[in-house]
C-alpha atoms as a PDB file:
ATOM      1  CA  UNK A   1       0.000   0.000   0.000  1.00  0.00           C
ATOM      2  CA  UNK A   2       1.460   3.116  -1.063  1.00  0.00           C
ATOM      3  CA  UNK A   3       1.455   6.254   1.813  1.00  0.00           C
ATOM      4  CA  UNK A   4      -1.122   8.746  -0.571  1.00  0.00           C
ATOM      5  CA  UNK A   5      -3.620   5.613  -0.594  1.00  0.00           C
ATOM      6  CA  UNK A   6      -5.179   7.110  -3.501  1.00  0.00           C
ATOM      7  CA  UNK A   7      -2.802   4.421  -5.749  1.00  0.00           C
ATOM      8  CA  UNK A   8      -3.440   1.297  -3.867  1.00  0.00           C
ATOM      9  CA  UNK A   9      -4.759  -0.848  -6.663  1.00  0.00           C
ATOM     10  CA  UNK A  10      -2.707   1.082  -9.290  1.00  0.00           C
ATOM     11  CA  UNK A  11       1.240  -0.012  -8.148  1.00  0.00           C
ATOM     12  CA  UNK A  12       2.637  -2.822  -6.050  1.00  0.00           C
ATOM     13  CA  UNK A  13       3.950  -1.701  -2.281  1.00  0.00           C
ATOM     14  CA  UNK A  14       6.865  -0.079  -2.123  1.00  0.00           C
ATOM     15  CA  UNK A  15       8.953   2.048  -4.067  1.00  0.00           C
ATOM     16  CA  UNK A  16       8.495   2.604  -8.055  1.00  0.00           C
ATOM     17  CA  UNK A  17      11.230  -0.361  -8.063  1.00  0.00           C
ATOM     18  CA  UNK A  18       8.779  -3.163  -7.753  1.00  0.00           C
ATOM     19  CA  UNK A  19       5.950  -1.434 -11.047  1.00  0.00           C
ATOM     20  CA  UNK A  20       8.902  -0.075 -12.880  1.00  0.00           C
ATOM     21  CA  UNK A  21      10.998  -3.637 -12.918  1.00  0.00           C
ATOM     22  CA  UNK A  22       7.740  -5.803 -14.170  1.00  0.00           C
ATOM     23  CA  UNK A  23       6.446  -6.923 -17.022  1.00  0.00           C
ATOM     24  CA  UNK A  24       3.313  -7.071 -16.199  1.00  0.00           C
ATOM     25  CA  UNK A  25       1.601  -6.328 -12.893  1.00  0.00           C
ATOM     26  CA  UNK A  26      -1.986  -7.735 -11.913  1.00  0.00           C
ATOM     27  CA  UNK A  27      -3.864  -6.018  -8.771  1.00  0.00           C
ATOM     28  CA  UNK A  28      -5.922  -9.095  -7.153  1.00  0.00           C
ATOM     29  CA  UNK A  29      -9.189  -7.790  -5.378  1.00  0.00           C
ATOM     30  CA  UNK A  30     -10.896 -10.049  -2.787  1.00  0.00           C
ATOM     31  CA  UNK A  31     -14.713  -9.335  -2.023  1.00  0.00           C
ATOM     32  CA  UNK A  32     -15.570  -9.784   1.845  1.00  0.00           C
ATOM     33  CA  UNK A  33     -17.127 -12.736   2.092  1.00  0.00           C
ATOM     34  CA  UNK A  34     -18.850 -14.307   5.440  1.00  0.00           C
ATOM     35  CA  UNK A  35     -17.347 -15.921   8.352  1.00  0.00           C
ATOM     36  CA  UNK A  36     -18.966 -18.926   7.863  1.00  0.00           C
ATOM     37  CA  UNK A  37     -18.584 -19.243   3.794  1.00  0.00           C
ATOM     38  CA  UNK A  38     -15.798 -21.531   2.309  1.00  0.00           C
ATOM     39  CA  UNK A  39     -16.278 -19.323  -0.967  1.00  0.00           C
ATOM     40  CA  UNK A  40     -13.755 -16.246  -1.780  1.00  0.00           C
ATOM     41  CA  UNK A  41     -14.579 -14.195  -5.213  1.00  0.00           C
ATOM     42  CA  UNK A  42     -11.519 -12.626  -6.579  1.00  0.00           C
ATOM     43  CA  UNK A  43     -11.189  -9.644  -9.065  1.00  0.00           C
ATOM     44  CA  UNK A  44      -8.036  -9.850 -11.487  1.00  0.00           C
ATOM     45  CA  UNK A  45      -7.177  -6.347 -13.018  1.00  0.00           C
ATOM     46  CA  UNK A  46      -4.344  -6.334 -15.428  1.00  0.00           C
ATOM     47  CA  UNK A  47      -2.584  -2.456 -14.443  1.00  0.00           C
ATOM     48  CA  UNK A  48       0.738  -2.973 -16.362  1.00  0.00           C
ATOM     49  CA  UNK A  49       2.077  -5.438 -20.087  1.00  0.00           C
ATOM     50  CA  UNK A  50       5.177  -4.027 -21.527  1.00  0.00           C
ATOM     51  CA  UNK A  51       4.527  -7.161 -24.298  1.00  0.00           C
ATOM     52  CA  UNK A  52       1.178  -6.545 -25.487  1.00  0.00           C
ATOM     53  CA  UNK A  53      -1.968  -4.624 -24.653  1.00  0.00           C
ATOM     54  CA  UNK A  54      -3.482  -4.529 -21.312  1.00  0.00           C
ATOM     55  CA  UNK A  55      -5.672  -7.583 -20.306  1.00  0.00           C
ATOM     56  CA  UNK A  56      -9.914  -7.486 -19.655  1.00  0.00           C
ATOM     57  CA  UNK A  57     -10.513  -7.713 -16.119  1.00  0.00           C
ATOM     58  CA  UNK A  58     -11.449 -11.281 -15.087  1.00  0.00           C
ATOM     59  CA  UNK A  59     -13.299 -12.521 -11.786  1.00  0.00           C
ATOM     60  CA  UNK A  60     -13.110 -16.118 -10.391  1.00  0.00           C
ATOM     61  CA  UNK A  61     -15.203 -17.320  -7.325  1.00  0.00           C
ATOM     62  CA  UNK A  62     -12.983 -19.767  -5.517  1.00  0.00           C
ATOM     63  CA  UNK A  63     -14.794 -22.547  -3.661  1.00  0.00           C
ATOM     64  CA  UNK A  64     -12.733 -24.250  -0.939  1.00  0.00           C
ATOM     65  CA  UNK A  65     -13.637 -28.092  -0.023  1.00  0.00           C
ATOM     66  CA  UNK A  66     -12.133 -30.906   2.333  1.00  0.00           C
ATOM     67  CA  UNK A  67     -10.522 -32.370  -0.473  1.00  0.00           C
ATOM     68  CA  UNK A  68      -9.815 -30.011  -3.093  1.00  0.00           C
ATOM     69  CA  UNK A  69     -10.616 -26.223  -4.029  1.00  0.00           C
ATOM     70  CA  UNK A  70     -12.238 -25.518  -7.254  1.00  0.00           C
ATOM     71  CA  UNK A  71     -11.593 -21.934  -8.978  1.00  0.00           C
ATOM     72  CA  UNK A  72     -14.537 -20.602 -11.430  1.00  0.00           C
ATOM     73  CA  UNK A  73     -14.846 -18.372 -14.082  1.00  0.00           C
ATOM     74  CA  UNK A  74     -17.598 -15.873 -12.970  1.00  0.00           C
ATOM     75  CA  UNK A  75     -18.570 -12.437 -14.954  1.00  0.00           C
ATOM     76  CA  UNK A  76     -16.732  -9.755 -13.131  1.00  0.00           C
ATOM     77  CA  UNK A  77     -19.843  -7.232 -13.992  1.00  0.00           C
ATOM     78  CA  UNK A  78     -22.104  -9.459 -11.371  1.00  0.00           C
ATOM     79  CA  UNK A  79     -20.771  -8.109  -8.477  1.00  0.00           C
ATOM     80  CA  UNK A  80     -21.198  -4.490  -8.022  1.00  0.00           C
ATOM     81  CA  UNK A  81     -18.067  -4.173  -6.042  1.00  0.00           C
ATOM     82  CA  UNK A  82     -15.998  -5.175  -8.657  1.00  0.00           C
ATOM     83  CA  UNK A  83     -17.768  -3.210 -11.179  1.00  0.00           C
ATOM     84  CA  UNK A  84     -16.904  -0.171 -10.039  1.00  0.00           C
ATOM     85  CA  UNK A  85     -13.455  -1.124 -10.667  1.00  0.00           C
ATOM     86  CA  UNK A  86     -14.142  -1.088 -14.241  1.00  0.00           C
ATOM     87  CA  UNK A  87     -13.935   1.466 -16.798  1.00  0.00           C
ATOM     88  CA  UNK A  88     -17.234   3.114 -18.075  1.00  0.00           C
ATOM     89  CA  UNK A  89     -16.754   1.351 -21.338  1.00  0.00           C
ATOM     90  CA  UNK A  90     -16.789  -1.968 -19.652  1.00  0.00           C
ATOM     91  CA  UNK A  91     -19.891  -1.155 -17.577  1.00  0.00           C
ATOM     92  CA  UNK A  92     -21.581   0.241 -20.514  1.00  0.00           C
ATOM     93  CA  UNK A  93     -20.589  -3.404 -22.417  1.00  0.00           C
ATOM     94  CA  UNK A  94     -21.965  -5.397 -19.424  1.00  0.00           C
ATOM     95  CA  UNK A  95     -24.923  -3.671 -19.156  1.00  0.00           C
ATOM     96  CA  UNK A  96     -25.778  -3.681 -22.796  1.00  0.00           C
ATOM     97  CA  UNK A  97     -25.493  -7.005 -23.406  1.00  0.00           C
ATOM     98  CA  UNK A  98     -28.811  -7.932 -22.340  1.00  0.00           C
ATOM     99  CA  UNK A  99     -30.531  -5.042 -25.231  1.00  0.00           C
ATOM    100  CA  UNK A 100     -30.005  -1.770 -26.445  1.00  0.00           C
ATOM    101  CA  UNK A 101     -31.104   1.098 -23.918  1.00  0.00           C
ATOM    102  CA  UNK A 102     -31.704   4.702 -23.241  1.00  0.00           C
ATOM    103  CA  UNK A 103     -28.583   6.668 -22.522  1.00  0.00           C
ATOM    104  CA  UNK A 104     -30.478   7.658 -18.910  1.00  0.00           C
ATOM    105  CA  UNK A 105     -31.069   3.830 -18.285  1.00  0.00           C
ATOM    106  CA  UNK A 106     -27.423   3.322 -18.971  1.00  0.00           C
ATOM    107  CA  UNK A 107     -25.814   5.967 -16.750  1.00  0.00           C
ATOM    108  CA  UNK A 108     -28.155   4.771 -13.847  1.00  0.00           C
ATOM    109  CA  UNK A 109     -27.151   1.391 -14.084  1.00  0.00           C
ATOM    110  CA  UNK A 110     -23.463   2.173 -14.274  1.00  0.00           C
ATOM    111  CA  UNK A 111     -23.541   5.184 -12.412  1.00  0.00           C
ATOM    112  CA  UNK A 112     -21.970   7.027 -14.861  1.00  0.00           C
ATOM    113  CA  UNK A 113     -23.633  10.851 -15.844  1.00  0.00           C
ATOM    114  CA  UNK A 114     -25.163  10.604 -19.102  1.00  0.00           C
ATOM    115  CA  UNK A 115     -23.121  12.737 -21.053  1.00  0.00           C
ATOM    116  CA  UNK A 116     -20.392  10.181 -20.053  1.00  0.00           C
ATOM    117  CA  UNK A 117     -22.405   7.407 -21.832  1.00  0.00           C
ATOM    118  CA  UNK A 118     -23.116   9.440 -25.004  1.00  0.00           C
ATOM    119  CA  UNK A 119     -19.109  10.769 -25.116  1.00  0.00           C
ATOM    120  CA  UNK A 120     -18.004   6.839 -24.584  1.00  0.00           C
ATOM    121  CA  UNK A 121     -20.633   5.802 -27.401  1.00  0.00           C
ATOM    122  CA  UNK A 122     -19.350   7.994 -29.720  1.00  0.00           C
ATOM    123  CA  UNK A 123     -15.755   7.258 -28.925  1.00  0.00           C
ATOM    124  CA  UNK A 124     -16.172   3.545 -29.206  1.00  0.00           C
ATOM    125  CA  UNK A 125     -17.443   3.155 -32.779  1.00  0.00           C
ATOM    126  CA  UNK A 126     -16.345  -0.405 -33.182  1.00  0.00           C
ATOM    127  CA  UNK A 127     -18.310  -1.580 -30.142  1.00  0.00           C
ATOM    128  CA  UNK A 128     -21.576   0.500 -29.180  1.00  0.00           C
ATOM    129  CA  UNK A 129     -24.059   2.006 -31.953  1.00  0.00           C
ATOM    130  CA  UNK A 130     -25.992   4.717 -31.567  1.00  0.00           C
ATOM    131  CA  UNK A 131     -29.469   3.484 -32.826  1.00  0.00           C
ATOM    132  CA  UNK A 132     -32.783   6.196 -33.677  1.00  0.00           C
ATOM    133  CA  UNK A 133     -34.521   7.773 -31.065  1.00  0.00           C
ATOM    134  CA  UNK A 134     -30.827   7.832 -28.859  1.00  0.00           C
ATOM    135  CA  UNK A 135     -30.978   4.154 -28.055  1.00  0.00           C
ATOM    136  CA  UNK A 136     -27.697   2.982 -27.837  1.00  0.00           C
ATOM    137  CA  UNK A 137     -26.361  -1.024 -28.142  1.00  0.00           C
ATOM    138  CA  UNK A 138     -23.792  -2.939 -28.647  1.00  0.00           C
ATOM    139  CA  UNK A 139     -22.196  -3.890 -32.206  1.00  0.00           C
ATOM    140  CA  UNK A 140     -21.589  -7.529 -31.875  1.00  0.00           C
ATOM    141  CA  UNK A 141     -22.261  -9.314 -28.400  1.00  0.00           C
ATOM    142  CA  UNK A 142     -19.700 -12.035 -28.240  1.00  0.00           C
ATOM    143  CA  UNK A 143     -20.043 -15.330 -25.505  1.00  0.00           C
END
């Protein structure tokens, strides 16, 4: 944890030594889960790649048993925690993926202000469409 705490899930601890001397850093966020629970849901968020773009967030929901412990791929937009993490574009993709909506629908379900939505829209030609009457969608949905 660095002393401004403002950087905390953008650099490792320590000194610039430890980001500057990587190749690729990952910041792992665990969600609070009961006492009680023998699940832990994890948040993978790809901050540095000197060899290649930066990776999509990821999520896995780790299940811990008497004989073994089973990791699963879960959507990282399902938990709101970890989709605040995420840029607006991301949140925009998630929530879009179930139908086109109204910009206003949008920001309120990312909560993002709507001029936010439309600027990211039109910034992001490849992936969201603006549609008549201001709808806006996705381009392709992939699985």
């Amino acid at each position: 944890m660095t002393k401004s705490g403002d950087d905390n899930d953008r650099r490792p601890f320590g000194s610039a030594f430890w980001h500057n001397g990587s190749r690729s850093t990952w910041y792992v966020h665990p969600i609070e889960q009961s006492a009680d629970d023998n699940t832990l849901r994890l948040g993978f968020f790809n901050r540095k790649a000197n060899l290649g773009k930066l990776h999509s967030p990821v999520s896995y929901l780790v299940t811990f048993g008497d004989e073994q412990t089973e990791f699963r791929r879960v959507d990282i937009a399902d938990n709101s925690e970890l989709a605040s993490k995420l840029s607006v574009q991301q949140r925009m993709y998630h929530a879009l993926r179930r139908g086109s909506m109204e910009v206003e629908e949008i920001a309120s379900a990312i909560e993002a202000k709507p001029e936010t939505v439309e600027r990211t829209a039109r910034r992001y030609p490849r992936r969201f469409i603006v549609l008549t009457g201001g709808r806006i969608g996705l381009k392709e949905v992939s699985a």
